[in-house]
C-alpha atoms as a PDB file:
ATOM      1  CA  UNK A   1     -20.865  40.197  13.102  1.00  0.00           C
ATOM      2  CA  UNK A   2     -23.849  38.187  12.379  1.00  0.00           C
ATOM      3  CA  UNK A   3     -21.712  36.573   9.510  1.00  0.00           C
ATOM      4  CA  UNK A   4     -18.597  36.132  11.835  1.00  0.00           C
ATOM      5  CA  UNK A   5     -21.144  34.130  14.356  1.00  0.00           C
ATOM      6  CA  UNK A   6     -22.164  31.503  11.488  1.00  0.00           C
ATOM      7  CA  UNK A   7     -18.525  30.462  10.509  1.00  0.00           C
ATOM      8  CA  UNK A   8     -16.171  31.246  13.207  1.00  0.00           C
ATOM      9  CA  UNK A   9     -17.228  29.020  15.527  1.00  0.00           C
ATOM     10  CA  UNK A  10     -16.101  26.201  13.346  1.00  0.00           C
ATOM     11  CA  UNK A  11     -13.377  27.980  11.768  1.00  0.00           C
ATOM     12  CA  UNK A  12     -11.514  28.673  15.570  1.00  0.00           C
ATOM     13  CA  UNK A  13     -12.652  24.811  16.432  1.00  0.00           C
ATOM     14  CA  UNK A  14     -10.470  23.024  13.355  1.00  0.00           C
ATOM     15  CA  UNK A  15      -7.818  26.066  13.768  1.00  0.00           C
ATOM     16  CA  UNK A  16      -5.808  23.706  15.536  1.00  0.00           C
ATOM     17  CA  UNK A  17      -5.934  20.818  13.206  1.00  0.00           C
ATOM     18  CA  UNK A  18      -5.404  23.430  10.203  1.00  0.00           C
ATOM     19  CA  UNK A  19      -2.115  24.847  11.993  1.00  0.00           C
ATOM     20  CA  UNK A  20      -0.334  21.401  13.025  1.00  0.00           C
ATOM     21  CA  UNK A  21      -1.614  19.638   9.431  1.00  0.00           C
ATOM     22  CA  UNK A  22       0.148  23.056   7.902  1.00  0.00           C
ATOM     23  CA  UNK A  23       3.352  22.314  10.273  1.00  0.00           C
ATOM     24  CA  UNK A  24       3.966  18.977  10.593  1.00  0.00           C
ATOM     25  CA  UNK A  25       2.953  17.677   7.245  1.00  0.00           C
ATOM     26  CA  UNK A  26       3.334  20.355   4.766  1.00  0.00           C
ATOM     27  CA  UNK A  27       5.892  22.403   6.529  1.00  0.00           C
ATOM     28  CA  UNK A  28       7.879  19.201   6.910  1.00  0.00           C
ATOM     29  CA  UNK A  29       7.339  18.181   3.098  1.00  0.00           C
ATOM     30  CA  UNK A  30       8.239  21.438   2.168  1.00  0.00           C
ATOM     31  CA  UNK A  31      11.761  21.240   4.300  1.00  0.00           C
ATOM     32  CA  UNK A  32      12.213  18.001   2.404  1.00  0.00           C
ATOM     33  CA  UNK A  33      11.814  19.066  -0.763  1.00  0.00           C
ATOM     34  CA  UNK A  34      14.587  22.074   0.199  1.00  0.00           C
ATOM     35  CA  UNK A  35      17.177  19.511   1.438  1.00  0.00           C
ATOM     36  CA  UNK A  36      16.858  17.581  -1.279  1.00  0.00           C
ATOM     37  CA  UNK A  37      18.098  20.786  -3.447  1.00  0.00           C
ATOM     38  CA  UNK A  38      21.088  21.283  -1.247  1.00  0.00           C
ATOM     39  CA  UNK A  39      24.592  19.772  -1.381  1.00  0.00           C
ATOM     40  CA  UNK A  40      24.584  18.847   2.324  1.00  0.00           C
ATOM     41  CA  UNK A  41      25.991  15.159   2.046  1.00  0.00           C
ATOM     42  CA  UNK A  42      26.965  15.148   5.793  1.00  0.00           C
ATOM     43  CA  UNK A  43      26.013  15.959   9.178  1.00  0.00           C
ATOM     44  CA  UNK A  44      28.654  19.127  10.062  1.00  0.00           C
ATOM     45  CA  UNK A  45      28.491  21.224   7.100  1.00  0.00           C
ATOM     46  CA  UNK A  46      25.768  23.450   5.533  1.00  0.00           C
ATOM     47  CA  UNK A  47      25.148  22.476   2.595  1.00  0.00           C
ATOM     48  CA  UNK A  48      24.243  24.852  -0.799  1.00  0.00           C
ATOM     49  CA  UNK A  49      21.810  25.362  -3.191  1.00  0.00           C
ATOM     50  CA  UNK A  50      22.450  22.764  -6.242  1.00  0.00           C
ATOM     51  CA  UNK A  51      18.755  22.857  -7.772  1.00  0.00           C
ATOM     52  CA  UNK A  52      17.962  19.205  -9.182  1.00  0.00           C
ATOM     53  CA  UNK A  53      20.867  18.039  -9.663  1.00  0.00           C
ATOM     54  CA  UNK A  54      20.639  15.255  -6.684  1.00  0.00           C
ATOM     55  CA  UNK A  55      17.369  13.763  -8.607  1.00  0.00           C
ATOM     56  CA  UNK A  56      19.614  13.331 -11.077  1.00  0.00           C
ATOM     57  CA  UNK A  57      22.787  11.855  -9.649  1.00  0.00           C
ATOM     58  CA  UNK A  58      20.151   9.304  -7.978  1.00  0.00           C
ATOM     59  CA  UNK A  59      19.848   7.428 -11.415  1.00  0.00           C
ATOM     60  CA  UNK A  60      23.205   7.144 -11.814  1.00  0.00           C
ATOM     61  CA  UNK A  61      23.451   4.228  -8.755  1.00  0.00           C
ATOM     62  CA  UNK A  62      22.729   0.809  -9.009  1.00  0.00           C
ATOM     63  CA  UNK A  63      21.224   0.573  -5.797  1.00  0.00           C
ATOM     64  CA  UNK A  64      18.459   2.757  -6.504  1.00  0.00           C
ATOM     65  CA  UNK A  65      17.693   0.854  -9.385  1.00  0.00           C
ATOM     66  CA  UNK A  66      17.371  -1.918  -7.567  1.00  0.00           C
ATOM     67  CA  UNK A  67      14.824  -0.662  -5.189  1.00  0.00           C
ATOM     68  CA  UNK A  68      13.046   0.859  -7.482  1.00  0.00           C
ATOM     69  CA  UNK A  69      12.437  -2.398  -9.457  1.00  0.00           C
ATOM     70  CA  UNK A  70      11.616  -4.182  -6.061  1.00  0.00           C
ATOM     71  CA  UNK A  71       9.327  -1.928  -5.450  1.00  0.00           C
ATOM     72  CA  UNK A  72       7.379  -1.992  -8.630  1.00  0.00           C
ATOM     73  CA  UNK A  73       7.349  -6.019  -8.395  1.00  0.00           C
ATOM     74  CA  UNK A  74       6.194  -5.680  -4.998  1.00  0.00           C
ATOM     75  CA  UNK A  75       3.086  -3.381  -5.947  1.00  0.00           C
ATOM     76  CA  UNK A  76       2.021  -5.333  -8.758  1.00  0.00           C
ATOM     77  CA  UNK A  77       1.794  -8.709  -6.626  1.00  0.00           C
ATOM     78  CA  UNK A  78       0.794  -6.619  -3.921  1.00  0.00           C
ATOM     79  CA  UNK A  79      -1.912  -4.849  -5.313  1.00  0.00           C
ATOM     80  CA  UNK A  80      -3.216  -7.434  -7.955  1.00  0.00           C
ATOM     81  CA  UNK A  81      -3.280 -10.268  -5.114  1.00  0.00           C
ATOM     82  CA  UNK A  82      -4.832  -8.351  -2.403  1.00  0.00           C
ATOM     83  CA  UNK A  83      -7.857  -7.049  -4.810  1.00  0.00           C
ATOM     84  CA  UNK A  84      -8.389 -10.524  -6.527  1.00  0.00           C
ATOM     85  CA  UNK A  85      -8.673 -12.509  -2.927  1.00  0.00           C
ATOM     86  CA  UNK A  86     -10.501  -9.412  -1.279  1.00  0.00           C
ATOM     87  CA  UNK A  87     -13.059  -9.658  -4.450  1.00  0.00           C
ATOM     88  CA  UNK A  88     -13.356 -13.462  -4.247  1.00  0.00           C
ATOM     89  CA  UNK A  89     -14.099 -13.484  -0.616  1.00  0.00           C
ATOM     90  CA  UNK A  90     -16.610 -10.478  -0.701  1.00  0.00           C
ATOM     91  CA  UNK A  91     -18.256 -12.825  -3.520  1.00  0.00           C
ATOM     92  CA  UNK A  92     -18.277 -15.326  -1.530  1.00  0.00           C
ATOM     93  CA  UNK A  93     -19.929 -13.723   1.661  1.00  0.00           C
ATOM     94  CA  UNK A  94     -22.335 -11.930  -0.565  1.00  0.00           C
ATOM     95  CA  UNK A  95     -23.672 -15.252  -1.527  1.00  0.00           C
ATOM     96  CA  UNK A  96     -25.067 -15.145   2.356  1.00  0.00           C
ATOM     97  CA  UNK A  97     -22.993 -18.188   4.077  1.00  0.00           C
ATOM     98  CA  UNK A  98     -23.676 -19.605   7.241  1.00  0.00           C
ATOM     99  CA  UNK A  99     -21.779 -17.735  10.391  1.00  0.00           C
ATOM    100  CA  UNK A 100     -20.937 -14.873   7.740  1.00  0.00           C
ATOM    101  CA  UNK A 101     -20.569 -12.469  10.734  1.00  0.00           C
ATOM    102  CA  UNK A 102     -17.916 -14.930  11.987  1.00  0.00           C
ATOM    103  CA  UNK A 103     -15.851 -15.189   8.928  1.00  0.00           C
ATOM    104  CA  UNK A 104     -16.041 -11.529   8.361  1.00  0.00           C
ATOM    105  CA  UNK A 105     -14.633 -11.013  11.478  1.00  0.00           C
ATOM    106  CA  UNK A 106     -11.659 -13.736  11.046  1.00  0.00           C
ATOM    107  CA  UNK A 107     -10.759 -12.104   7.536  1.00  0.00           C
ATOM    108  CA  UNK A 108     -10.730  -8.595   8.906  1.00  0.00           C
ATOM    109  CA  UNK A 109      -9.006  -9.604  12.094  1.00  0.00           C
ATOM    110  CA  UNK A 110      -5.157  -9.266  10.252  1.00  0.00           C
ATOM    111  CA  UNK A 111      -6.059  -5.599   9.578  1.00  0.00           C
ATOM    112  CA  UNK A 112      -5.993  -4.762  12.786  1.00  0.00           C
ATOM    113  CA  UNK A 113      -2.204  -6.431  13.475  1.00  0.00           C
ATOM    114  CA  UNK A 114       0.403  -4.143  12.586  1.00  0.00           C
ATOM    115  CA  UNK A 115       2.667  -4.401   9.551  1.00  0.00           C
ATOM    116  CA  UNK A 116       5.695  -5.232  12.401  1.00  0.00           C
ATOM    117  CA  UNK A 117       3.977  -7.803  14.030  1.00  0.00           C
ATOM    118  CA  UNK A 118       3.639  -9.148  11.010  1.00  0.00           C
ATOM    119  CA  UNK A 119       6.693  -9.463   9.665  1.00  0.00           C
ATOM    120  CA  UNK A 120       7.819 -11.429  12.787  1.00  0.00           C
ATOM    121  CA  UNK A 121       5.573 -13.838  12.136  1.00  0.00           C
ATOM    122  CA  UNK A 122       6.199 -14.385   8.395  1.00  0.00           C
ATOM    123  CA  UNK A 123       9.769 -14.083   8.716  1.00  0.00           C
ATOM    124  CA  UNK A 124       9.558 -17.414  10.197  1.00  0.00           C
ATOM    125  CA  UNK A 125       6.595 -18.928   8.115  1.00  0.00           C
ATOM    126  CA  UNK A 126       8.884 -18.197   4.701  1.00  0.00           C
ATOM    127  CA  UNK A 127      12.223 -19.249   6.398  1.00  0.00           C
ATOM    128  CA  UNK A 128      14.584 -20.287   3.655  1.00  0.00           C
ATOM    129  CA  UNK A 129      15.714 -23.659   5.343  1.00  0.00           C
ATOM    130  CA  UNK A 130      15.319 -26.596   3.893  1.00  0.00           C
ATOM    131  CA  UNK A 131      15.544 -30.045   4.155  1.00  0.00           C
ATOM    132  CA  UNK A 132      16.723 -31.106   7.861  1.00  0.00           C
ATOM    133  CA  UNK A 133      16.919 -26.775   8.765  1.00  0.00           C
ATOM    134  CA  UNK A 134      13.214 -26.117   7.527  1.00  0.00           C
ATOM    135  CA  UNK A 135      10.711 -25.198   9.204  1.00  0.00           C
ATOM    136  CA  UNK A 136       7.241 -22.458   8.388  1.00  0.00           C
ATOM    137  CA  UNK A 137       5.895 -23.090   5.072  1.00  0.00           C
ATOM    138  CA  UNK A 138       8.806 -25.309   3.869  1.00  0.00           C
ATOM    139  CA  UNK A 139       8.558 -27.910   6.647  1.00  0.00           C
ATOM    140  CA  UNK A 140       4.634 -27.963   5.161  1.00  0.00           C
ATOM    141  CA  UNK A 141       5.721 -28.458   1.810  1.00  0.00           C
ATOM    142  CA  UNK A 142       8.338 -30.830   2.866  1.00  0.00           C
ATOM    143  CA  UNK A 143       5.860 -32.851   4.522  1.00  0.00           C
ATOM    144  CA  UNK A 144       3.187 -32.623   1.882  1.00  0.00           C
ATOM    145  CA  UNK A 145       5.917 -33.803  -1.212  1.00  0.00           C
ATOM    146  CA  UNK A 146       5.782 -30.327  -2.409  1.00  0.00           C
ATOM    147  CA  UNK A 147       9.093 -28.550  -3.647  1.00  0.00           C
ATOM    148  CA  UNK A 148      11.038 -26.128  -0.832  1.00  0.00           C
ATOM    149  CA  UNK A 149      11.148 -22.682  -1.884  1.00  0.00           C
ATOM    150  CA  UNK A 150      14.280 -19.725  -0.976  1.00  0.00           C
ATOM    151  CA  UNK A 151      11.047 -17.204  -0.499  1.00  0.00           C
ATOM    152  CA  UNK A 152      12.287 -13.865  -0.131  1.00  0.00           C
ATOM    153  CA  UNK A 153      15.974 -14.491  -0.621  1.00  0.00           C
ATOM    154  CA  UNK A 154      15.214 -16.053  -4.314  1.00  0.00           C
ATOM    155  CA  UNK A 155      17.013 -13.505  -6.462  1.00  0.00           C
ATOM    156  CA  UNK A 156      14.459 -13.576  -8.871  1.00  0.00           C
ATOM    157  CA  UNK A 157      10.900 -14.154  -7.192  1.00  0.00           C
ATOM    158  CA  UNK A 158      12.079 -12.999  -3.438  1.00  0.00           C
ATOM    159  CA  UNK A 159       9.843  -9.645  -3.834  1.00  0.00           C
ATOM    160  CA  UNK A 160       6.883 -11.564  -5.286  1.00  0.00           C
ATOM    161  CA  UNK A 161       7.325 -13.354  -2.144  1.00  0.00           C
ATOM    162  CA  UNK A 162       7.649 -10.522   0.217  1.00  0.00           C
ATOM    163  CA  UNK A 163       4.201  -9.558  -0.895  1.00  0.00           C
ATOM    164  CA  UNK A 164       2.682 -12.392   0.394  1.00  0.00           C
ATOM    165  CA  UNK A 165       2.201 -11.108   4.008  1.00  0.00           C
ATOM    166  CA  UNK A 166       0.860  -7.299   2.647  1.00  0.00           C
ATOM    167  CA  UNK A 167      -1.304  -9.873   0.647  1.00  0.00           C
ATOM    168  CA  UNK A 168      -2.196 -11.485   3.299  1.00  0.00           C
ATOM    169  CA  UNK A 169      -2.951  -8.418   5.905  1.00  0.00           C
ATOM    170  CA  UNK A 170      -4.756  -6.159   3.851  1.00  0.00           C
ATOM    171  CA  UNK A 171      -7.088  -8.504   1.363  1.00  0.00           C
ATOM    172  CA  UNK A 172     -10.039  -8.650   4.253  1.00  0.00           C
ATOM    173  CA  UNK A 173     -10.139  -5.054   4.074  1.00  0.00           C
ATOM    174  CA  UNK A 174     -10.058  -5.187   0.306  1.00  0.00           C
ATOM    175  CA  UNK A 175     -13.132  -7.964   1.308  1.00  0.00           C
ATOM    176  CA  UNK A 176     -14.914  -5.453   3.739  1.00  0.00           C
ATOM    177  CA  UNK A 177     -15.129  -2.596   0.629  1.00  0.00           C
ATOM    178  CA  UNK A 178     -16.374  -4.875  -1.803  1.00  0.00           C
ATOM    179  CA  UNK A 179     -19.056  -6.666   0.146  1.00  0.00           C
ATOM    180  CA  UNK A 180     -20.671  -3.456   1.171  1.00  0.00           C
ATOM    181  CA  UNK A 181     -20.036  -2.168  -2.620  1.00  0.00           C
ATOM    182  CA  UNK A 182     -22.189  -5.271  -3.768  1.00  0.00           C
ATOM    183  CA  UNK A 183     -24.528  -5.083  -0.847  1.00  0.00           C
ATOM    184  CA  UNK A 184     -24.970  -1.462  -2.383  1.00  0.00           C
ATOM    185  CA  UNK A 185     -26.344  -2.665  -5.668  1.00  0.00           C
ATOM    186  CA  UNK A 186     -30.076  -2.430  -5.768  1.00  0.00           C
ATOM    187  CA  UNK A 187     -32.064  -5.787  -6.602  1.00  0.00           C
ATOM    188  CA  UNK A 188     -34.055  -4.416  -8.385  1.00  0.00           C
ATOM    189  CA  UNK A 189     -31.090  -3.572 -10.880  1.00  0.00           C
ATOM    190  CA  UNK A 190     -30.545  -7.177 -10.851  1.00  0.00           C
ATOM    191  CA  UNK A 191     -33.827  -8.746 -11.207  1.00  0.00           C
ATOM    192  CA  UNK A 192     -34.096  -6.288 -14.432  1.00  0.00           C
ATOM    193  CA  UNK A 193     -31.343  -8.216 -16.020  1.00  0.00           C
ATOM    194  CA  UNK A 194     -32.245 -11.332 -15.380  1.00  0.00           C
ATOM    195  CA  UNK A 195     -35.704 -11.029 -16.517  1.00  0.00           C
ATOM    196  CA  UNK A 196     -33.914  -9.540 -19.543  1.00  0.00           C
ATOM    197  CA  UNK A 197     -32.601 -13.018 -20.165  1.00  0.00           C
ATOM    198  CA  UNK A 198     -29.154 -12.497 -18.017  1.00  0.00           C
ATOM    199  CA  UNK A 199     -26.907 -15.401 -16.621  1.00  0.00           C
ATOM    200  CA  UNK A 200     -25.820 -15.329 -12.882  1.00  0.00           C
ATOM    201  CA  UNK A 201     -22.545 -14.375 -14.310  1.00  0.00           C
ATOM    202  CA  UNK A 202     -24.095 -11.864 -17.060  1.00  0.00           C
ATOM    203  CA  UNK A 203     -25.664  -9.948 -14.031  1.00  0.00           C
ATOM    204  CA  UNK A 204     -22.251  -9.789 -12.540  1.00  0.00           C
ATOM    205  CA  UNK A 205     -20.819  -9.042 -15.212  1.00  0.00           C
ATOM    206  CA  UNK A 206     -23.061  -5.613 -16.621  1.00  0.00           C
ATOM    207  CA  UNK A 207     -24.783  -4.980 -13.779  1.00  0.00           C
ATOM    208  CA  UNK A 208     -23.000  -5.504 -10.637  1.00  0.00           C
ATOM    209  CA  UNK A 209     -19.204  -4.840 -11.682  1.00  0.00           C
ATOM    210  CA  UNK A 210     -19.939  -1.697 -13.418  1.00  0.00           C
ATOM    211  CA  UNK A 211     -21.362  -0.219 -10.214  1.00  0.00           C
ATOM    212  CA  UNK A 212     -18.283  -1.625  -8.362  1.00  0.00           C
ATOM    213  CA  UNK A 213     -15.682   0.600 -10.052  1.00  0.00           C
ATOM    214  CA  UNK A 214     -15.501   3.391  -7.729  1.00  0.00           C
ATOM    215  CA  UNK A 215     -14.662   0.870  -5.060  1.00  0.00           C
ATOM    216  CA  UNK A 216     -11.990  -1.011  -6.933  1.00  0.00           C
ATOM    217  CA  UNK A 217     -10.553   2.513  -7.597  1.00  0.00           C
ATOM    218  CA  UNK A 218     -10.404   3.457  -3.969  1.00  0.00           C
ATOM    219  CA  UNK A 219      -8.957   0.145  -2.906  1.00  0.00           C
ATOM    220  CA  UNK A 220      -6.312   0.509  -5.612  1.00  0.00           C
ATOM    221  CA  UNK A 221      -5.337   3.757  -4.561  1.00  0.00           C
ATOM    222  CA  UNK A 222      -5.550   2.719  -1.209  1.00  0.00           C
ATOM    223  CA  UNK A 223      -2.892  -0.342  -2.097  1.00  0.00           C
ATOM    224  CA  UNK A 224      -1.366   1.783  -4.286  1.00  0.00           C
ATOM    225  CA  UNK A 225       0.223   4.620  -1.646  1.00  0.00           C
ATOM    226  CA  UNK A 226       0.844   1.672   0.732  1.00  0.00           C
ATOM    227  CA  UNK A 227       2.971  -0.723  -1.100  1.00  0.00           C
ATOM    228  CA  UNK A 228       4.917   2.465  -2.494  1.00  0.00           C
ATOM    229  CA  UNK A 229       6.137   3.741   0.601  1.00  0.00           C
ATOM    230  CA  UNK A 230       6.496  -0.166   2.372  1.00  0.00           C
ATOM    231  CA  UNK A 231       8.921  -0.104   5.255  1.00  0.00           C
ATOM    232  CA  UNK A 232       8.441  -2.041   8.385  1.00  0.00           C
ATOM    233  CA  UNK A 233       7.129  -5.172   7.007  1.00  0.00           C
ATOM    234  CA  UNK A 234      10.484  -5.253   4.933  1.00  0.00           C
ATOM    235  CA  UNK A 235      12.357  -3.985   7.766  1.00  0.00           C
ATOM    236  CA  UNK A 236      10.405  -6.931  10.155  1.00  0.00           C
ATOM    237  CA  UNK A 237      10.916 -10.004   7.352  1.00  0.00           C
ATOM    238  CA  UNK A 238      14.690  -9.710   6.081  1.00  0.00           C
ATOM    239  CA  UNK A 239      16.549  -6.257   7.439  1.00  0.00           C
ATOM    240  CA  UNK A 240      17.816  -3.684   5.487  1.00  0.00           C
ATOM    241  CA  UNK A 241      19.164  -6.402   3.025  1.00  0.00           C
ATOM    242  CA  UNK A 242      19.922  -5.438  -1.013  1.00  0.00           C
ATOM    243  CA  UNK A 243      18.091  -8.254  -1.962  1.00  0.00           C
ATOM    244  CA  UNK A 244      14.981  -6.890  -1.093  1.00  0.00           C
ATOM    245  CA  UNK A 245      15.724  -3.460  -1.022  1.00  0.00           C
ATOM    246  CA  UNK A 246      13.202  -0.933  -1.471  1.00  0.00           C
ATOM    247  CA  UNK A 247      13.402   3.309  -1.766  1.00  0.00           C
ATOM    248  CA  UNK A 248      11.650   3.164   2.161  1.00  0.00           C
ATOM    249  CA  UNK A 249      14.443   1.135   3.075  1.00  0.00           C
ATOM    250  CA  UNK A 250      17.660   2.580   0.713  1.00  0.00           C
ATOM    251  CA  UNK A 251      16.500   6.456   2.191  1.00  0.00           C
ATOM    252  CA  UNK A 252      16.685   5.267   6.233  1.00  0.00           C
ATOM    253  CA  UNK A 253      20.114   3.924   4.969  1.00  0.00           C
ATOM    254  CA  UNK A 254      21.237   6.370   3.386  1.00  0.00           C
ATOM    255  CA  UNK A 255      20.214   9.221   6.693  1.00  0.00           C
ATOM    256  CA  UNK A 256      20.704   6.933   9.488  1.00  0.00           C
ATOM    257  CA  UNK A 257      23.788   4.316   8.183  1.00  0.00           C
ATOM    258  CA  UNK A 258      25.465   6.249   5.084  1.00  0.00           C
ATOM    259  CA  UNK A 259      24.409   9.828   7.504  1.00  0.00           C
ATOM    260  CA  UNK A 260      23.731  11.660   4.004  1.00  0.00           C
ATOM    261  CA  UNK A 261      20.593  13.717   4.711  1.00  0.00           C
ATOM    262  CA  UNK A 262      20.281  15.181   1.187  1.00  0.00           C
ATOM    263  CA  UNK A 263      20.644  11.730  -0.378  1.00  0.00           C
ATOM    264  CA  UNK A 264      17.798  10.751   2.037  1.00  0.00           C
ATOM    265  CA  UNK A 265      15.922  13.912   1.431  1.00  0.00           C
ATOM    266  CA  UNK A 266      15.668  13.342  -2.347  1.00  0.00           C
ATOM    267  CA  UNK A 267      14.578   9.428  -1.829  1.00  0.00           C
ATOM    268  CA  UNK A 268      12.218  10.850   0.209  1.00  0.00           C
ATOM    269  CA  UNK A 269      11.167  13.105  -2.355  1.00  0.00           C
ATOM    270  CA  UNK A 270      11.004  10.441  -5.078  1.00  0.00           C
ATOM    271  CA  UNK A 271       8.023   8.304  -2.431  1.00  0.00           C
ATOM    272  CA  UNK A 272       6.144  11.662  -2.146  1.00  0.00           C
ATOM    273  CA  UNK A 273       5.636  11.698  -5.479  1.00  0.00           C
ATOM    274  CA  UNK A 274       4.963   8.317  -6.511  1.00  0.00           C
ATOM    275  CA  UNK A 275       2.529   8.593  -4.349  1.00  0.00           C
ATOM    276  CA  UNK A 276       0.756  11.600  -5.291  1.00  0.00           C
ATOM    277  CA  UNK A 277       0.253  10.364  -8.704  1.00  0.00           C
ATOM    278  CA  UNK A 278      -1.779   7.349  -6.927  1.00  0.00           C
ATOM    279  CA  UNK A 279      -3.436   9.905  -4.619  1.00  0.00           C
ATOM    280  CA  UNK A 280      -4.061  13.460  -6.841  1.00  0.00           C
ATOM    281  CA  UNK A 281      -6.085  12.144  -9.754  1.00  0.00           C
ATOM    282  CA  UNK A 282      -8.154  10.257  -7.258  1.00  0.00           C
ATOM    283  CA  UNK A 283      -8.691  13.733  -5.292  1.00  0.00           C
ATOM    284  CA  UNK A 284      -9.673  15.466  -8.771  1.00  0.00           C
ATOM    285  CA  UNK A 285     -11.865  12.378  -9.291  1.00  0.00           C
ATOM    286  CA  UNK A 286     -14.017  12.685  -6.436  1.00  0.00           C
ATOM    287  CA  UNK A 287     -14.048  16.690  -6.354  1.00  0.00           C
ATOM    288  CA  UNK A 288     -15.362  15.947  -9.946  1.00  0.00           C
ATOM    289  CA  UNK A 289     -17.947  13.676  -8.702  1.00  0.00           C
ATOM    290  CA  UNK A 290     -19.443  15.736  -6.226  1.00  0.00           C
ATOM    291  CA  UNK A 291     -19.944  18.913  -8.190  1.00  0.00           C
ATOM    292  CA  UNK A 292     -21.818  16.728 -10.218  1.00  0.00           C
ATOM    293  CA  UNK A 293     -23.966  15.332  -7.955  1.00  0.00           C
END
């Protein structure tokens, strides 16, 4: 009983959080992963048991190519762009600007919109009009002598494009972990290399990045799980278009429009695990980490 009264206070006060994570997130994986294994291709009839075979069949369309190659496009510009920018402004405000507290606010302040809201807006600022019809970013360039682009309806760049927003939403976050990460190296670390005959850009360089990469891996996993399961801020820019179709996008097509809840189950299935192997090594990672510390 004594035992009992040390843990079972906070075991019956996270019960309930245990129990609905167990439900609604595992429990509903779980019924995912069992559709997907079924033959039910329609909303009347119970479908049967047909193992993997659905995974498989999945390859065989040329849709789900497509959005599969969108969304790999879209992660790399996604991912690359947001932790370049985030980096250069966290370098920037770690320099100690004038009205830093200002500026850190203003980059942050997309963050808190949501991916809906802004898609609305960029929808309009990468409006494929031109000439006489543009207006958002191509009226600028228009106006400035540069050339008009088809943003994200150019067959061949139209995901790069799409990017831009995530980009431009999530890169002050990006900022936010890598000013405190170089606020977290020690001077001392830094004065050491310089007296050992360091550049500005040598300190960087050995000192400072080094002690930086557990941050750049969180942010990329962070980017990583977001860009892979991308929904609304397609959705919000162009619709549920092919041209910038994504596995988010083809699986609410394929339940809601197509009403084939086994195709959508296995989609569904495929963005669960793309993400875990984002998410899973980083988990063994930092269970690693603090058995060693």
């Amino acid at each position: 009983m004594r035992r009992a009264r040390t843990w079972l206070p906070g075991l019956l006060l996270v019960a309930p959080s245990i129990v609905a994570i167990g439900v609604f997130v595992y429990g509903m994986l779980g019924w995912n992963f069992r559709l997907a294994m079924t033959d039910e291709h329609d909303e009347v009839t119970e479908g049967k048991f047909v193992g993997l075979d659905n995974f498989i069949s999945l390859w065989d369309q040329p849709r789900w190519h497509i959005s599969v190659n969108h969304a790999i496009v879209f992660t790399i510009v996604f991912v690359l762009g947001a932790l370049v920018l985030g980096w250069l402004l966290a370098f920037l405000m770690e320099k100690g600007i004038r009205g830093e507290g200002t500026f850190r606010a203003i980059y942050l302040f997309p963050m808190a919109i949501s991916f809906v809201a802004t898609g609305i807006v960029w929808r309009w600022l990468m409006n494929s009009g031109m000439d006489e019809r543009a207006v958002g970013l191509n009226r600028l360039f228009d106006a400035i002598g540069l050339p008009q682009w088809q943003w994200f309806r150019d067959p061949d760049w139209g995901m790069a494009a799409m990017a831009l927003p995530a980009v431009w939403q999530m890169s002050g976050y990006v900022m936010a972990l890598f000013l405190a990460g170089f606020r977290g190296v020690p001077e001392e670390l830094r004065e050491a290399a310089r007296v050992d005959g360091c550049t500005e850009w040598g300190v960087y360089r050995h000192v400072v990045l080094p002690l930086l990469r557990p941050v750049t891996l969180s942010a990329l996993i962070i980017l990583g799980h977001i860009s892979l399961k991308v929904f609304d801020l397609i959705v919000a820019v162009s619709g549920k278009q092919i041209i910038t179709d994504v596995p988010a996008v083809f699986m609410w097509v394929a339940v809601f429009d197509s009403h084939d809840p086994a195709k959508g189950a296995t989609i569904a299935s495929y963005i669960v695990l793309s993400v875990a192997i984002f998410v899973i090594p980083y988990l063994v990672w930092s269970v690693r980490k603090e058995r060693r510390t």
